[in-house]
C-alpha atoms as a PDB file:
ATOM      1  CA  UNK A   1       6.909   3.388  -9.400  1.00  0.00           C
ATOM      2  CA  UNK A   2       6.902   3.260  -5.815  1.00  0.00           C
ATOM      3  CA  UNK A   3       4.611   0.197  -4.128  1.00  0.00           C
ATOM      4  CA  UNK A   4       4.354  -0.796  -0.209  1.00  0.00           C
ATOM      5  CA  UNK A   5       3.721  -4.552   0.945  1.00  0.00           C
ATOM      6  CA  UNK A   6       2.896  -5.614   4.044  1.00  0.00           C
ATOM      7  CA  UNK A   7       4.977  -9.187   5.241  1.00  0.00           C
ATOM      8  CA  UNK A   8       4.325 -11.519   8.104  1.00  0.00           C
ATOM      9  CA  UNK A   9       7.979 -12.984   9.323  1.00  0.00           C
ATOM     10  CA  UNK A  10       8.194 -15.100  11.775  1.00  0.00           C
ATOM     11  CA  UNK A  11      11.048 -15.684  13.500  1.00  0.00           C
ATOM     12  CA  UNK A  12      12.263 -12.305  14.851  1.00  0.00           C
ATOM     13  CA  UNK A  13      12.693 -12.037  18.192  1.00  0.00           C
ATOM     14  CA  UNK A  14      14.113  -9.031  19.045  1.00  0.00           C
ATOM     15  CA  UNK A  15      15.251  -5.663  18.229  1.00  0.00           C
ATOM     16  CA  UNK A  16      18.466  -6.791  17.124  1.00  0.00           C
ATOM     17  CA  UNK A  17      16.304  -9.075  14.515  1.00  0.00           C
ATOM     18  CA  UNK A  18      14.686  -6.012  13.486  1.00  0.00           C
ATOM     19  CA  UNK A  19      17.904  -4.768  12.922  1.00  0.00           C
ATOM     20  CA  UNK A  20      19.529  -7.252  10.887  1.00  0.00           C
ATOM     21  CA  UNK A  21      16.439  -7.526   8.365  1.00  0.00           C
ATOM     22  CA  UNK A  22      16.584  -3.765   7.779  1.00  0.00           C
ATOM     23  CA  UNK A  23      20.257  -3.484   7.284  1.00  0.00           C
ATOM     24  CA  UNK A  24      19.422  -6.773   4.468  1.00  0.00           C
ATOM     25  CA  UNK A  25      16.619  -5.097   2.876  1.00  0.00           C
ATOM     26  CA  UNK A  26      18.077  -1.537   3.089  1.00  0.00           C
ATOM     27  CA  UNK A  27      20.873  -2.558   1.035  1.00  0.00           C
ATOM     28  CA  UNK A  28      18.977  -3.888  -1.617  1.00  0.00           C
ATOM     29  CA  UNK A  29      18.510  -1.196  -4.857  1.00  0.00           C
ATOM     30  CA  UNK A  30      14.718   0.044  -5.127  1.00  0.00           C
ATOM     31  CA  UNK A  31      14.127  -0.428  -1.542  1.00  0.00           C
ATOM     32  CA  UNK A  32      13.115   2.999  -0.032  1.00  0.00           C
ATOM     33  CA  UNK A  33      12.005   2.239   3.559  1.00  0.00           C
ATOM     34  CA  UNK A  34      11.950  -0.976   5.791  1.00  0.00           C
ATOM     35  CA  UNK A  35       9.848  -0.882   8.833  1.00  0.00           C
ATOM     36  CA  UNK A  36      10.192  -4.120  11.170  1.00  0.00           C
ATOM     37  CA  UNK A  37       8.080  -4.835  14.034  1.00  0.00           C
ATOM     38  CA  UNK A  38       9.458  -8.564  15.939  1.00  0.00           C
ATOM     39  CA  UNK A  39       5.893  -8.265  18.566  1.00  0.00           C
ATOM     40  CA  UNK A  40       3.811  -7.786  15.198  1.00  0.00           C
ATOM     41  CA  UNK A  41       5.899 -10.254  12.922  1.00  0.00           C
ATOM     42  CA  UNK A  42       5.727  -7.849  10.581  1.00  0.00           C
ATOM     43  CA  UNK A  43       7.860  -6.734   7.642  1.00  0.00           C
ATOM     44  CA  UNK A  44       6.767  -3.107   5.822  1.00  0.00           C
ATOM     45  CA  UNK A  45       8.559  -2.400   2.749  1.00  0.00           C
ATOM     46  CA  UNK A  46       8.174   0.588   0.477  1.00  0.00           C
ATOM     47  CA  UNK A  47      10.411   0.218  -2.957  1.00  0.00           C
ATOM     48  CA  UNK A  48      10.570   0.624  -6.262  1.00  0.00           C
ATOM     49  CA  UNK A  49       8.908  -1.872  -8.817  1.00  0.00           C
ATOM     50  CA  UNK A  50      10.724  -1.069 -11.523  1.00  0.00           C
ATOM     51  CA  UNK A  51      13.902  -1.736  -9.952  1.00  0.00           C
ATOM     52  CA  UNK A  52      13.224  -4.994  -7.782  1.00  0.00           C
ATOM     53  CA  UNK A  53       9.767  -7.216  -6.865  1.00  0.00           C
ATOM     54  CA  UNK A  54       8.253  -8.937  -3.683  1.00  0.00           C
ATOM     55  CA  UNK A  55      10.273 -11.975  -4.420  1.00  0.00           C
ATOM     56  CA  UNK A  56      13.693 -10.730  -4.353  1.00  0.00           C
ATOM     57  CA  UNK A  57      12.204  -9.074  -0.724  1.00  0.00           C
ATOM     58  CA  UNK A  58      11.093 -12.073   0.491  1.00  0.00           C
ATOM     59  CA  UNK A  59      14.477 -13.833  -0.509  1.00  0.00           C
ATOM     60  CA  UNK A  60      16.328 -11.346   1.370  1.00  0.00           C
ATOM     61  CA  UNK A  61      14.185 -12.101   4.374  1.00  0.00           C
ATOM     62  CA  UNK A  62      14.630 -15.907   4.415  1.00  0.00           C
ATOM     63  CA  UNK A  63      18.635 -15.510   3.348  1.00  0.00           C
ATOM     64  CA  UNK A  64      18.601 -13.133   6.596  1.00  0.00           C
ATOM     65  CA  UNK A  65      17.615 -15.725   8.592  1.00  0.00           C
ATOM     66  CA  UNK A  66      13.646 -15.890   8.704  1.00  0.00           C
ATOM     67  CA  UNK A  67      10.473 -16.732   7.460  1.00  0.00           C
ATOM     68  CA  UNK A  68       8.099 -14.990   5.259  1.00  0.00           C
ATOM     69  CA  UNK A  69       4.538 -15.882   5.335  1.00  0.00           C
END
């Protein structure tokens, strides 16, 4: 079952940060889309529930480098 969450992450600065949390997320099984905005410190993820959960997301994020919340 597909599900969306919306993250704040702080710590992004640029495009290239955008970058580097989308290639980390992207890579992960059961995520379908990453959108990352560094001016909006915000994360969008769309994946699969049945295959992984907000906290393995949010573990990517802060092994990437950045903080989530």
């Amino acid at each position: 079952m597909s599900e969306s969450i919306s993250l704040d992450v702080t710590g992004m600065k640029c495009g290239g940060c955008e970058t580097n949390v989308k290639k980390k997320l992207d890579a992960m099984d059961g995520v379908v889309s990453v959108e990352a905005m560094h001016k909006e410190n915000k994360v969008n993820v769309e994946f699969d529930s049945a295959v992984t959960n907000v906290e393995a997301i949010s573990q990517a994020i802060t092994d990437a480098g950045f903080v989530v919340g």
